[in-house]
PDB file of N, CA and C in Angstrom:
ATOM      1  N   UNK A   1      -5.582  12.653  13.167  1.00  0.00           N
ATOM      2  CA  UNK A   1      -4.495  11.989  12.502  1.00  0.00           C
ATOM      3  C   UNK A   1      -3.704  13.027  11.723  1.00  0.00           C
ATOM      4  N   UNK A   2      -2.389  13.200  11.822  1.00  0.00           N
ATOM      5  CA  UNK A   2      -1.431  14.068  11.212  1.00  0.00           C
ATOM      6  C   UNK A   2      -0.522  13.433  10.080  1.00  0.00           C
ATOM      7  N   UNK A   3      -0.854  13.660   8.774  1.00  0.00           N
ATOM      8  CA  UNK A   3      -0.220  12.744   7.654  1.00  0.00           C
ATOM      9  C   UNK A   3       1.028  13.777   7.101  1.00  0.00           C
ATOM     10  N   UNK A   4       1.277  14.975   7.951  1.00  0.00           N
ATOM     11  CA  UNK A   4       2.039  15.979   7.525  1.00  0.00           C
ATOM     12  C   UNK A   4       3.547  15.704   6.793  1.00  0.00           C
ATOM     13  N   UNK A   5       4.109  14.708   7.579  1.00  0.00           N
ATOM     14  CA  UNK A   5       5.236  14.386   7.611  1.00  0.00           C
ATOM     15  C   UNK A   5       5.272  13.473   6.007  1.00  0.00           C
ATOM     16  N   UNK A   6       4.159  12.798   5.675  1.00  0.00           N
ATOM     17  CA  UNK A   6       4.092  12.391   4.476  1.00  0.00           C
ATOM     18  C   UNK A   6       3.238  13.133   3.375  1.00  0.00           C
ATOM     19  N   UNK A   7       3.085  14.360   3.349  1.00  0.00           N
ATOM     20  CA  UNK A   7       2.299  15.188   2.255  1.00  0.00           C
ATOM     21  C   UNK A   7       3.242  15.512   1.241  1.00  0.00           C
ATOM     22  N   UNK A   8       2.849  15.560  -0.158  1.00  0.00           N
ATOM     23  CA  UNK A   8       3.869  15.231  -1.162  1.00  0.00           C
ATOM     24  C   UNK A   8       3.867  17.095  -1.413  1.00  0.00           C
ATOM     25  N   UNK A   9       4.903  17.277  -2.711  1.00  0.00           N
ATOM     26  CA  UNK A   9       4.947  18.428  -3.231  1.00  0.00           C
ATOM     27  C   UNK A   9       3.489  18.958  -3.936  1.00  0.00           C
ATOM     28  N   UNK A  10       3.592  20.224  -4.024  1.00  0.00           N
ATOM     29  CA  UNK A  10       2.722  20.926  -4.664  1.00  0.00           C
ATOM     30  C   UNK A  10       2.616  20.534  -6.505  1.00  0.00           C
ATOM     31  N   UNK A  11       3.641  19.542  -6.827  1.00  0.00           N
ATOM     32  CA  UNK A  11       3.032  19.085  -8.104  1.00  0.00           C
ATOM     33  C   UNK A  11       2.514  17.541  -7.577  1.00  0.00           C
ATOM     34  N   UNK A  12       1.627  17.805  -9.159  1.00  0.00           N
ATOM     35  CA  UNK A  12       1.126  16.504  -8.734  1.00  0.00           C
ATOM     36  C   UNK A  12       2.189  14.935  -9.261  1.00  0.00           C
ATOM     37  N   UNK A  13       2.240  13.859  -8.369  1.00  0.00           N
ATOM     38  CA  UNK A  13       3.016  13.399  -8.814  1.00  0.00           C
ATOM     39  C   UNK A  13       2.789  12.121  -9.737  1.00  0.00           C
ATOM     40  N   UNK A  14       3.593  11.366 -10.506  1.00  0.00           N
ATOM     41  CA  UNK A  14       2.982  10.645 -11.445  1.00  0.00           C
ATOM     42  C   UNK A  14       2.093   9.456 -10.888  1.00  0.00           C
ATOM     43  N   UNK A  15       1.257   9.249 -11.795  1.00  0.00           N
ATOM     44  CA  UNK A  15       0.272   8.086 -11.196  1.00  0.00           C
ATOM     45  C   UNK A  15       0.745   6.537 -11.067  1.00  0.00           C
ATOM     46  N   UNK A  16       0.594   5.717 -10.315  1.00  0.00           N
ATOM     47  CA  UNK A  16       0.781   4.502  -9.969  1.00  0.00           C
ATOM     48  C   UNK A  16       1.171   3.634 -11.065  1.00  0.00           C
ATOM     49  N   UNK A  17       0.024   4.043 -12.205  1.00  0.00           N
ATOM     50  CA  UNK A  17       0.684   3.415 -13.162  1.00  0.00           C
ATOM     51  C   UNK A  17       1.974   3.608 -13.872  1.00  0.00           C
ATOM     52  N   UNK A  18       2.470   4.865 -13.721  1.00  0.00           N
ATOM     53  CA  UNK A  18       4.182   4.744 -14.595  1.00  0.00           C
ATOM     54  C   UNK A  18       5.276   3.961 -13.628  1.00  0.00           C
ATOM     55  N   UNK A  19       4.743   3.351 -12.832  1.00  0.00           N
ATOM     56  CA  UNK A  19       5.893   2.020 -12.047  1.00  0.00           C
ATOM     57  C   UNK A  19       5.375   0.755 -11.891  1.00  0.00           C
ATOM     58  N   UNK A  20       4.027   0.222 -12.220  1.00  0.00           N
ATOM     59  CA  UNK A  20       3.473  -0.750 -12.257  1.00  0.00           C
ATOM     60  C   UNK A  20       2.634  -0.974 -13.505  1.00  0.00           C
ATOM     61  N   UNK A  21       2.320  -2.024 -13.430  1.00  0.00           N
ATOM     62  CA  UNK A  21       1.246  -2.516 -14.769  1.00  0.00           C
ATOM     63  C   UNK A  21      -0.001  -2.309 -14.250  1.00  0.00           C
ATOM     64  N   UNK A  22      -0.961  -2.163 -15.112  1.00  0.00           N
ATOM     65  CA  UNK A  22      -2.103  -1.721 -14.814  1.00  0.00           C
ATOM     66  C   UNK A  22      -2.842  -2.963 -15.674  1.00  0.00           C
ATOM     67  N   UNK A  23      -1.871  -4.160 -15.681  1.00  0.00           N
ATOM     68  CA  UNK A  23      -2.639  -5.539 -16.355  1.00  0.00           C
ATOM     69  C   UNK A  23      -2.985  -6.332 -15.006  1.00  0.00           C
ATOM     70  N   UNK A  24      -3.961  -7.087 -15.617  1.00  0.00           N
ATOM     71  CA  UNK A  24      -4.359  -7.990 -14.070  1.00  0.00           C
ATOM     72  C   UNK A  24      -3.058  -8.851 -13.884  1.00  0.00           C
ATOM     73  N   UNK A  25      -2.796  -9.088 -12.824  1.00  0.00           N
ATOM     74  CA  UNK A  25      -1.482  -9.532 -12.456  1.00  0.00           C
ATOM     75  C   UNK A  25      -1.250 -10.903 -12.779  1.00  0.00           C
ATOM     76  N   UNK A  26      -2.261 -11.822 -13.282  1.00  0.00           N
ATOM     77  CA  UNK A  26      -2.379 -13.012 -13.729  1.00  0.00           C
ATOM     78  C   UNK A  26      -2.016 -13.235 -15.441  1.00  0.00           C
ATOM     79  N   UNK A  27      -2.121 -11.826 -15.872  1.00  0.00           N
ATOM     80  CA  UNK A  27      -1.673 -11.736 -17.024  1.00  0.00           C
ATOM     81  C   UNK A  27      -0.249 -11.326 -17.336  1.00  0.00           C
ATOM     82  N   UNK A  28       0.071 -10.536 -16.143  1.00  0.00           N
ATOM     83  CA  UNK A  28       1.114  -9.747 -16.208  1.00  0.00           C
ATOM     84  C   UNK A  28       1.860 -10.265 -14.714  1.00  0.00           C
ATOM     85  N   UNK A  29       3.003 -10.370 -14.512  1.00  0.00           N
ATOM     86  CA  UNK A  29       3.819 -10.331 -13.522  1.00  0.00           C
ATOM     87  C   UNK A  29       3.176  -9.009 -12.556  1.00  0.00           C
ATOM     88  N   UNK A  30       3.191  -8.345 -11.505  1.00  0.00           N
ATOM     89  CA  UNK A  30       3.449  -7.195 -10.470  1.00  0.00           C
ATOM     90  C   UNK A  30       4.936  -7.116 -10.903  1.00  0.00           C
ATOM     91  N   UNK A  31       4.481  -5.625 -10.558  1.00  0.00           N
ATOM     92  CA  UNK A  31       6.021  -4.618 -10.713  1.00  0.00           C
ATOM     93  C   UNK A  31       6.911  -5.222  -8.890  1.00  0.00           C
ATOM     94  N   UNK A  32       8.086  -5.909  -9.413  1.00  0.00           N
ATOM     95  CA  UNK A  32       8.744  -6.236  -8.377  1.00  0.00           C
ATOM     96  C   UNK A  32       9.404  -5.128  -7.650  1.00  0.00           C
ATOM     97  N   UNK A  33       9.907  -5.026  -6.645  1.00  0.00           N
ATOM     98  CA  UNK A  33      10.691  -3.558  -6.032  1.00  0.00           C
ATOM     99  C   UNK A  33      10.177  -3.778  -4.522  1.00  0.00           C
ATOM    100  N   UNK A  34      11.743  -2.476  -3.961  1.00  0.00           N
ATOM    101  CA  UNK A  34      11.350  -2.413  -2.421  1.00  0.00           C
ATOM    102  C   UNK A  34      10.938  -1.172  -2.460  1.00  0.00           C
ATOM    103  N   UNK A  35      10.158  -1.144  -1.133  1.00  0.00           N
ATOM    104  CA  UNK A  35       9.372  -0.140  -0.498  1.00  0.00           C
ATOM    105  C   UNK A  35       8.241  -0.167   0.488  1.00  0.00           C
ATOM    106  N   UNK A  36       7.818   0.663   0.609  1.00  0.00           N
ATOM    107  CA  UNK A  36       6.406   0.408   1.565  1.00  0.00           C
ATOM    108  C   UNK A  36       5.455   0.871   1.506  1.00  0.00           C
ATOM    109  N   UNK A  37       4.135   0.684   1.784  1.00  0.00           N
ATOM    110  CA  UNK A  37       2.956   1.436   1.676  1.00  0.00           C
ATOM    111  C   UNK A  37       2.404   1.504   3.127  1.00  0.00           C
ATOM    112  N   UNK A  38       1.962   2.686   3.369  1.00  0.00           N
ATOM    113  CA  UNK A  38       1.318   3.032   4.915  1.00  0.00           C
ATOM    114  C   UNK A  38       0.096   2.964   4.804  1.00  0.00           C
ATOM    115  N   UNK A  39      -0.592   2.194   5.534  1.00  0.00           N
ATOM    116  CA  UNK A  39      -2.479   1.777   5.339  1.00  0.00           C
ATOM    117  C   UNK A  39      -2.614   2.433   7.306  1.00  0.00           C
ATOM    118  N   UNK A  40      -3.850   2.763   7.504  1.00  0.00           N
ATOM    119  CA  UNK A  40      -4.364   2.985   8.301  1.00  0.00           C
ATOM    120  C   UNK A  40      -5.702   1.993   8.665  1.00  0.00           C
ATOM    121  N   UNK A  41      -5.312   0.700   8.991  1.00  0.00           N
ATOM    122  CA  UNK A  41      -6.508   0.226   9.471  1.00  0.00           C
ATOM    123  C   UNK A  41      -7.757   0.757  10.205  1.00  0.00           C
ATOM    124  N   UNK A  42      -8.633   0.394  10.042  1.00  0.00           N
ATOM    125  CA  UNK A  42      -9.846   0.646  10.587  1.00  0.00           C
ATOM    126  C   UNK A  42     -10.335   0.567  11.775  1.00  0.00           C
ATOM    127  N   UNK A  43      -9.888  -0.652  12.640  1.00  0.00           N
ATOM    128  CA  UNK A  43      -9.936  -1.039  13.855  1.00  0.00           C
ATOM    129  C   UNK A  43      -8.608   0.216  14.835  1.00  0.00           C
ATOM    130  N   UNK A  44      -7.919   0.619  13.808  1.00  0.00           N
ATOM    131  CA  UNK A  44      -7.005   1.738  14.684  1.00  0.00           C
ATOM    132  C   UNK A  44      -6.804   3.180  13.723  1.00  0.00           C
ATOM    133  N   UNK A  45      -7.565   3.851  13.476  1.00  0.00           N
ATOM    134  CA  UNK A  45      -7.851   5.006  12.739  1.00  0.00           C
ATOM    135  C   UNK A  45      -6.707   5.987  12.642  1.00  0.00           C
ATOM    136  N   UNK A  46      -6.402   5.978  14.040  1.00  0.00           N
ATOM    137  CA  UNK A  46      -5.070   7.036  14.105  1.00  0.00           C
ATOM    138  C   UNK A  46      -3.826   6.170  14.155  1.00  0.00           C
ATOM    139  N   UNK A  47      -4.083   4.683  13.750  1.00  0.00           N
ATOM    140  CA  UNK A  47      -2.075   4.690  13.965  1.00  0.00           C
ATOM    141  C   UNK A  47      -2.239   4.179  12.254  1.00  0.00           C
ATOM    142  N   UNK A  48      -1.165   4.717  11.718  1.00  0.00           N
ATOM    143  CA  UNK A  48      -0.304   4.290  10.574  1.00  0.00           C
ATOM    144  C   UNK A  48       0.464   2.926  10.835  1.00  0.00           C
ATOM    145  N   UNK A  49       0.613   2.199  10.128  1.00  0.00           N
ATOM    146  CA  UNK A  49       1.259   1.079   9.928  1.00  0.00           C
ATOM    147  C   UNK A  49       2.245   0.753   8.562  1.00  0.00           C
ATOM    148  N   UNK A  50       3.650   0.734   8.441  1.00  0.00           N
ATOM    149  CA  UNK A  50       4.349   0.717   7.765  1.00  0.00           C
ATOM    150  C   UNK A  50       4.729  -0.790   7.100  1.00  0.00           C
ATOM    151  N   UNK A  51       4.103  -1.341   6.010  1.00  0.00           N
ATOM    152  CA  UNK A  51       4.458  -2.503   5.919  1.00  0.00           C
ATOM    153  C   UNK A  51       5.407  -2.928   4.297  1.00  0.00           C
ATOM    154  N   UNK A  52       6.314  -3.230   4.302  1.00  0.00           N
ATOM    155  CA  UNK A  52       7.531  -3.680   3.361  1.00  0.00           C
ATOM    156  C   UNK A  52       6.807  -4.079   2.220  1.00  0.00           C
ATOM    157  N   UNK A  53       7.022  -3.744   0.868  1.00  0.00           N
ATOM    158  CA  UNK A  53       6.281  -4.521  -0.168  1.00  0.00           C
ATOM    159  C   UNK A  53       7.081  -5.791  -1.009  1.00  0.00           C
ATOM    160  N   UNK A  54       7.258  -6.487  -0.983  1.00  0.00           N
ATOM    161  CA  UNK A  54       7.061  -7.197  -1.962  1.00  0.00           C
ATOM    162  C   UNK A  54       7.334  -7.497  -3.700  1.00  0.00           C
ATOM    163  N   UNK A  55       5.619  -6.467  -4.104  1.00  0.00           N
ATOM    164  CA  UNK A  55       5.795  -6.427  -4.934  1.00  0.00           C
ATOM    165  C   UNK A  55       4.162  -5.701  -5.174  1.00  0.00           C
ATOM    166  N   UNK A  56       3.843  -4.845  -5.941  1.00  0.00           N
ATOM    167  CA  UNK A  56       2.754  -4.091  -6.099  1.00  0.00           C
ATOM    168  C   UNK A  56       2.144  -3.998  -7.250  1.00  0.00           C
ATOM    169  N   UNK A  57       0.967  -3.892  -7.504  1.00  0.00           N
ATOM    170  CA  UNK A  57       0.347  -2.953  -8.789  1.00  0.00           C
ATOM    171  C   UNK A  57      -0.934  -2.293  -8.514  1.00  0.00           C
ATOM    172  N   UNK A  58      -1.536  -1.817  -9.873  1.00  0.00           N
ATOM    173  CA  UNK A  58      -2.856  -0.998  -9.594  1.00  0.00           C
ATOM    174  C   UNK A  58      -3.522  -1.192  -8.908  1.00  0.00           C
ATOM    175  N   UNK A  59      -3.869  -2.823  -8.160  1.00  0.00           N
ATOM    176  CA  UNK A  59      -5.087  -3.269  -7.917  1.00  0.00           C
ATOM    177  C   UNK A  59      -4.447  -4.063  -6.225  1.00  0.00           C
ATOM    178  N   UNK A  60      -3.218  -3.544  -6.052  1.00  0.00           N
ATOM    179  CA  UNK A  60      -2.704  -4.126  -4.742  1.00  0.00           C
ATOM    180  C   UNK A  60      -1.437  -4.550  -4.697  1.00  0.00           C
ATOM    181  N   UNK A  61      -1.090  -5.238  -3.375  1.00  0.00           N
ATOM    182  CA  UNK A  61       0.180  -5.233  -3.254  1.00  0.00           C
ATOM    183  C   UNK A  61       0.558  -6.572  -2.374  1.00  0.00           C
ATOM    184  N   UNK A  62       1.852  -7.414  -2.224  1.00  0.00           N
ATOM    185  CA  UNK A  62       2.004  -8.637  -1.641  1.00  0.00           C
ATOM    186  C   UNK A  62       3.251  -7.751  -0.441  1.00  0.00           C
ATOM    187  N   UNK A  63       3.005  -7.869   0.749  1.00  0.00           N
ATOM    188  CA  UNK A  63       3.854  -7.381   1.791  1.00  0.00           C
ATOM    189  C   UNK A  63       4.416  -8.528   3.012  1.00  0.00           C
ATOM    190  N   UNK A  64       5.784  -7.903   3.584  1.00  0.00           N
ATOM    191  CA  UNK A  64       5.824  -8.637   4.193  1.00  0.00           C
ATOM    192  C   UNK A  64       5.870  -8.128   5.560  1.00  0.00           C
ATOM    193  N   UNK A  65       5.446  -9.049   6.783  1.00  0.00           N
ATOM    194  CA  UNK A  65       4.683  -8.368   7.906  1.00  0.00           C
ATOM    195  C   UNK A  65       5.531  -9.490   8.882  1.00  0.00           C
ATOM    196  N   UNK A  66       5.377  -9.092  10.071  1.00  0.00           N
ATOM    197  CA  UNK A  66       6.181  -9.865  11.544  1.00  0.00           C
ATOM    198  C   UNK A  66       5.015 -10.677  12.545  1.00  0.00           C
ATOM    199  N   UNK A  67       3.748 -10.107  12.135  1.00  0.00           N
ATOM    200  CA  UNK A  67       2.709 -10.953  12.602  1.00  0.00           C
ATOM    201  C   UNK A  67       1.390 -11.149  11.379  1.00  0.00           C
ATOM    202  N   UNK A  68       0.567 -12.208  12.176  1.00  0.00           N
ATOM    203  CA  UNK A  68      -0.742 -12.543  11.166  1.00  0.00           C
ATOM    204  C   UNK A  68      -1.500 -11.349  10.847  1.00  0.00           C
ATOM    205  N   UNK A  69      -2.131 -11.067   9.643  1.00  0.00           N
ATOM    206  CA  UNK A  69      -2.992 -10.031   9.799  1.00  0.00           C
ATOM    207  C   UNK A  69      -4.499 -11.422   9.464  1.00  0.00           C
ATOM    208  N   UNK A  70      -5.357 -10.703   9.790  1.00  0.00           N
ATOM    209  CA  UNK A  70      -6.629 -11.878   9.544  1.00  0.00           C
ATOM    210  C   UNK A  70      -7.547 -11.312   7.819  1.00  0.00           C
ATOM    211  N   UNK A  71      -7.732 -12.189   7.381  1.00  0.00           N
ATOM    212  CA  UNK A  71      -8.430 -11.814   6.244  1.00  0.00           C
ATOM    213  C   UNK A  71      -9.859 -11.279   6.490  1.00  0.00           C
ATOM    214  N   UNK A  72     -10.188 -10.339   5.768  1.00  0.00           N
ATOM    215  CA  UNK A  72     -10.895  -9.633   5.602  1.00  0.00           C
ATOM    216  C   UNK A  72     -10.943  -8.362   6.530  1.00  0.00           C
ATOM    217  N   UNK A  73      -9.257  -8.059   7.096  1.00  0.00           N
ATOM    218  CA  UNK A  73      -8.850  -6.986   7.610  1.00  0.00           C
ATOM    219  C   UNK A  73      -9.321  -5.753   6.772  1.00  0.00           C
ATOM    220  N   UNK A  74     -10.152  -4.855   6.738  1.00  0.00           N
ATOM    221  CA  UNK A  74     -10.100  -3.419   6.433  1.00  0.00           C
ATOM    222  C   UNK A  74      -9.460  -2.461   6.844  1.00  0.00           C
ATOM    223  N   UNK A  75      -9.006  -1.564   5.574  1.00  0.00           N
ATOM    224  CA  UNK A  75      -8.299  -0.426   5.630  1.00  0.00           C
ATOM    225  C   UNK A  75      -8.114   0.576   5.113  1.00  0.00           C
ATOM    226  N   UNK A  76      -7.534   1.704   4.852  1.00  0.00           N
ATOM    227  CA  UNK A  76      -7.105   2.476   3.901  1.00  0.00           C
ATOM    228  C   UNK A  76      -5.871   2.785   3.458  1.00  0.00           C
ATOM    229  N   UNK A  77      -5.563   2.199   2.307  1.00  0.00           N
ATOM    230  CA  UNK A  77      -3.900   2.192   2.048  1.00  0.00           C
ATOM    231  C   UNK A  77      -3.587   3.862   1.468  1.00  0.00           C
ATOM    232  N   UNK A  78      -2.606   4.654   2.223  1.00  0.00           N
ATOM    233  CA  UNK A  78      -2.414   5.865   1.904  1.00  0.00           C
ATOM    234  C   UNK A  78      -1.467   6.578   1.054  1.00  0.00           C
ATOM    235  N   UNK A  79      -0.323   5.560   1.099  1.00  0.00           N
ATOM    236  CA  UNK A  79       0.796   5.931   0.341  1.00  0.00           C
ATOM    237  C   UNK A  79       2.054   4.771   0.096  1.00  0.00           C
ATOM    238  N   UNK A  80       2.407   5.294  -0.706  1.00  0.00           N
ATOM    239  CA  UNK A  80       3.540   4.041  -1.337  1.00  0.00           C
ATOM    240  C   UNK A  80       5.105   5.140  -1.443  1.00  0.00           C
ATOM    241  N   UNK A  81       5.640   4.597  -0.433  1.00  0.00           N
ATOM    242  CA  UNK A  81       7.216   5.392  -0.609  1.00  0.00           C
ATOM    243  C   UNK A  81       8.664   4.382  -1.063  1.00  0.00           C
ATOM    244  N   UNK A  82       9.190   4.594  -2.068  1.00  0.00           N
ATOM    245  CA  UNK A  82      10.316   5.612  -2.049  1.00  0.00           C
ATOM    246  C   UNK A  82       9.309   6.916  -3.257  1.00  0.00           C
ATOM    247  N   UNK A  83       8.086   6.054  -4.012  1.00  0.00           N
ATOM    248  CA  UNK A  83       7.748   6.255  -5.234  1.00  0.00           C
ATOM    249  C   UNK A  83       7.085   8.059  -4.766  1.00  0.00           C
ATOM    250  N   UNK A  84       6.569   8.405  -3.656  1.00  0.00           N
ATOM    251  CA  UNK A  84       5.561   9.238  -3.545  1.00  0.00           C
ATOM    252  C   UNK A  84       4.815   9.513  -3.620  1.00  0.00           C
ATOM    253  N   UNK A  85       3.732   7.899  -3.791  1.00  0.00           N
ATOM    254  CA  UNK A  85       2.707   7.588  -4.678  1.00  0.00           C
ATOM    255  C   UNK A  85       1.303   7.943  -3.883  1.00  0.00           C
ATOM    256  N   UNK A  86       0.350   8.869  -3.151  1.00  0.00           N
ATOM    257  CA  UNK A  86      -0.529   8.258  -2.900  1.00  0.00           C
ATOM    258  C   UNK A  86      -1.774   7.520  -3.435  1.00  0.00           C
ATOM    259  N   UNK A  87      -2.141   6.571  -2.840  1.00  0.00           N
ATOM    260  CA  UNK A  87      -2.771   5.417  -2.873  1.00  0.00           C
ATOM    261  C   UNK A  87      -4.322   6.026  -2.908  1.00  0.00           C
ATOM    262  N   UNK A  88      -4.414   6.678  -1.641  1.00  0.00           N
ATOM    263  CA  UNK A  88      -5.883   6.912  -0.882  1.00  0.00           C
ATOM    264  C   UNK A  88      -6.825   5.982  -1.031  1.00  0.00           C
ATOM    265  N   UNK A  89      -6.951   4.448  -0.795  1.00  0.00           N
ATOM    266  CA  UNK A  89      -7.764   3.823  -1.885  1.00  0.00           C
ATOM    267  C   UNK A  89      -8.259   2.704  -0.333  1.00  0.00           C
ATOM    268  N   UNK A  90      -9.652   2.395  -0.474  1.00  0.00           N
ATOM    269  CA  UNK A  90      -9.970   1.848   0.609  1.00  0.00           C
ATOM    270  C   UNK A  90      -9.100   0.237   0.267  1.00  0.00           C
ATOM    271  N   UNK A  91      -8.963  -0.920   1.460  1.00  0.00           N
ATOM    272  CA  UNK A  91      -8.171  -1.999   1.339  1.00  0.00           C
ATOM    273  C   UNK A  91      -8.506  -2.990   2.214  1.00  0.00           C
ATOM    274  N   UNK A  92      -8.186  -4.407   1.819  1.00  0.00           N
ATOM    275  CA  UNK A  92      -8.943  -5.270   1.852  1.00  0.00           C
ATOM    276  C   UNK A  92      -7.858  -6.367   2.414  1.00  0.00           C
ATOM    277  N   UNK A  93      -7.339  -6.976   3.283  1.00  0.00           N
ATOM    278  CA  UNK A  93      -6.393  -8.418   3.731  1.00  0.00           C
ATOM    279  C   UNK A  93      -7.155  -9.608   2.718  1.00  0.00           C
ATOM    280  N   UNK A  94      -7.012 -10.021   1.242  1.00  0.00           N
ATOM    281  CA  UNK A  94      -7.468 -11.086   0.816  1.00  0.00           C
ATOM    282  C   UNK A  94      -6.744 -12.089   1.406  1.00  0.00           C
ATOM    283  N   UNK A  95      -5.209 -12.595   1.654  1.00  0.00           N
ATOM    284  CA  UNK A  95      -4.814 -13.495   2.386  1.00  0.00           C
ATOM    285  C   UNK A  95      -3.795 -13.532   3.344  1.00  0.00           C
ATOM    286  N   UNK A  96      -3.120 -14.030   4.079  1.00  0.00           N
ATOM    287  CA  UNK A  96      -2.325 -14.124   4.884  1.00  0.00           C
ATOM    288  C   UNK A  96      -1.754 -15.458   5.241  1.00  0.00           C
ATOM    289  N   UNK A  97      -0.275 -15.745   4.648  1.00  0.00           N
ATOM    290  CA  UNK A  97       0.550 -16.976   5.109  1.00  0.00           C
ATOM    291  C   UNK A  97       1.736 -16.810   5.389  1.00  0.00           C
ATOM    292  N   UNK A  98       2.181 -17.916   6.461  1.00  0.00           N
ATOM    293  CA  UNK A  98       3.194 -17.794   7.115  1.00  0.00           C
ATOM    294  C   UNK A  98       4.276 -18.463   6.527  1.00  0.00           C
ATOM    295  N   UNK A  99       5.487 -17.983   6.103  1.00  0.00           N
ATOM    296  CA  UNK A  99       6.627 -18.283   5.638  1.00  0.00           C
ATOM    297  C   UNK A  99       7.557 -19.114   6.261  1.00  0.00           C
ATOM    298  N   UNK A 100       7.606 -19.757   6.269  1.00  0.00           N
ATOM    299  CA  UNK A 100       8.656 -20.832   6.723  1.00  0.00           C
ATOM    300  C   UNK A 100       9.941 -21.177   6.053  1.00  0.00           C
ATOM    301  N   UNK A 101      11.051 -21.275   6.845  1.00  0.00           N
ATOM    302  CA  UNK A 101      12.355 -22.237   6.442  1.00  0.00           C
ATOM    303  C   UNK A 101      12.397 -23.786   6.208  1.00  0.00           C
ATOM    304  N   UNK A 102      13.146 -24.468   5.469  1.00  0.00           N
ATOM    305  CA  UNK A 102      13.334 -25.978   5.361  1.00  0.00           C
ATOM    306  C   UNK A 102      12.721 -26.345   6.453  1.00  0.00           C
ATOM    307  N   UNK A 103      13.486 -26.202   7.643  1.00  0.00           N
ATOM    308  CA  UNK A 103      13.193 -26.765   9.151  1.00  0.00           C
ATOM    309  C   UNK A 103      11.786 -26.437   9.826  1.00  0.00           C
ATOM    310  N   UNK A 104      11.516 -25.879   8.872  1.00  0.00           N
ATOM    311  CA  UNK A 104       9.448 -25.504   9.750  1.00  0.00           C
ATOM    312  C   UNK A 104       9.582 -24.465  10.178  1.00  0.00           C
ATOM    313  N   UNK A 105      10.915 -23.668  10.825  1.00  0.00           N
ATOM    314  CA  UNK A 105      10.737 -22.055  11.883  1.00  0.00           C
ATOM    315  C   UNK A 105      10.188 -20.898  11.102  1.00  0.00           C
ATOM    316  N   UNK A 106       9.251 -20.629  11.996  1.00  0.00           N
ATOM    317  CA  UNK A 106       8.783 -19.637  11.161  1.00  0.00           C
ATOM    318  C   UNK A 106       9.744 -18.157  10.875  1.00  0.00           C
ATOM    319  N   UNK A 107       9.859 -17.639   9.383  1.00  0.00           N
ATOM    320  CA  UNK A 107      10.373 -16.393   8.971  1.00  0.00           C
ATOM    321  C   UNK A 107       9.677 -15.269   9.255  1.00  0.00           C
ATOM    322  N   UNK A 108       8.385 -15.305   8.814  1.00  0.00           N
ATOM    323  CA  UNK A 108       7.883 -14.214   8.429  1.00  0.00           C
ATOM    324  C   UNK A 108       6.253 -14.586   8.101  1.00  0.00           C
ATOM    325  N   UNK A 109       5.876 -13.298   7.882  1.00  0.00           N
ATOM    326  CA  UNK A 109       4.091 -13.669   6.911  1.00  0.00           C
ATOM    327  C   UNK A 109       4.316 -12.536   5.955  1.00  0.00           C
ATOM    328  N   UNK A 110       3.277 -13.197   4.897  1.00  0.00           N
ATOM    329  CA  UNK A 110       3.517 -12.877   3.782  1.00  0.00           C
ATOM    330  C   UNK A 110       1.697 -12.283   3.844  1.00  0.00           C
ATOM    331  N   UNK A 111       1.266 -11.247   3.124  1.00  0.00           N
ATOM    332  CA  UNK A 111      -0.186 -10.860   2.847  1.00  0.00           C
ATOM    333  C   UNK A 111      -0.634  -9.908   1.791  1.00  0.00           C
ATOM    334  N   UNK A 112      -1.473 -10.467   1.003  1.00  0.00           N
ATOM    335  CA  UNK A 112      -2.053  -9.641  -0.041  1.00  0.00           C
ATOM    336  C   UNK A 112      -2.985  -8.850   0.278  1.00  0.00           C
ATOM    337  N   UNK A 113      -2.534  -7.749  -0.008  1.00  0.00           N
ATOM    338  CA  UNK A 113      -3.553  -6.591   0.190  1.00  0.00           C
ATOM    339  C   UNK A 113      -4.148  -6.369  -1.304  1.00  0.00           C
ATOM    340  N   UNK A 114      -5.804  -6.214  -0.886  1.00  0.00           N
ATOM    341  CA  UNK A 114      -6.182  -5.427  -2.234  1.00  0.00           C
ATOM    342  C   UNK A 114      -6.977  -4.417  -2.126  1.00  0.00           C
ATOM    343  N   UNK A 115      -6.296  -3.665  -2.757  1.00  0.00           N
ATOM    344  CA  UNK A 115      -7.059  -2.112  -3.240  1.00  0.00           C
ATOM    345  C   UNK A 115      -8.446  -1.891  -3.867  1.00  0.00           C
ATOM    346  N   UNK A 116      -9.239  -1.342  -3.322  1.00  0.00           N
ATOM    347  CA  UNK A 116     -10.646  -0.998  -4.093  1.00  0.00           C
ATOM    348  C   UNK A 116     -10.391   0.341  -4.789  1.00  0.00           C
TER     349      UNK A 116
END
């Protein structure tokens, strides 16, 4: 696997927490914003997967995806861009639902990832 194209600068860059809360998210809102985080599932080691966020913090992130992922998907979430953040942090599919319009058609799926 070649992560070259995403290896950050020779400083180190700020930690996750100076763009998110590091409160449990039930206490605290998630830091809203666009971007994406690249996880490398387990079942596919060498492909990267680019998925849209939502909305993120210390402990995970709500994304939005074009198909189901199944819960209790494993992974390793690697990085969070525009921020330059890496993640390196093993990851977990806690849920997965499908978004719908008034009319029932489906939009989208929606899935919480959480970070160990």
């Amino acid at each position: 696997m070649d992560f070259k194209s995403f290896s950050l600068p020779r400083k180190n860059p700020p930690p996750l927490s100076d763009f998110v809360s590091l409160e449990n998210r039930r206490n605290q809102q998630r830091a809203i914003g666009s971007g994406e985080i690249l996880i490398s599932w387990h079942h596919e080691p060498d492909v990267l997967r680019a998925y849209s966020t939502l909305d993120i913090s210390e402990n995970g992130a709500r994304v939005i995806l074009d198909c189901y992922l199944p819960d209790g998907l494993t992974g390793l979430a690697l990085f969070h861009r525009p921020t330059g953040i890496r993640i390196d942090r093993p990851s977990i599919v806690a849920w997965c639902r499908a978004v719908r319009e008034n009319q029932g058609r489906l939009l989208n799926y929606e899935a919480g990832i959480r970070f160990f």
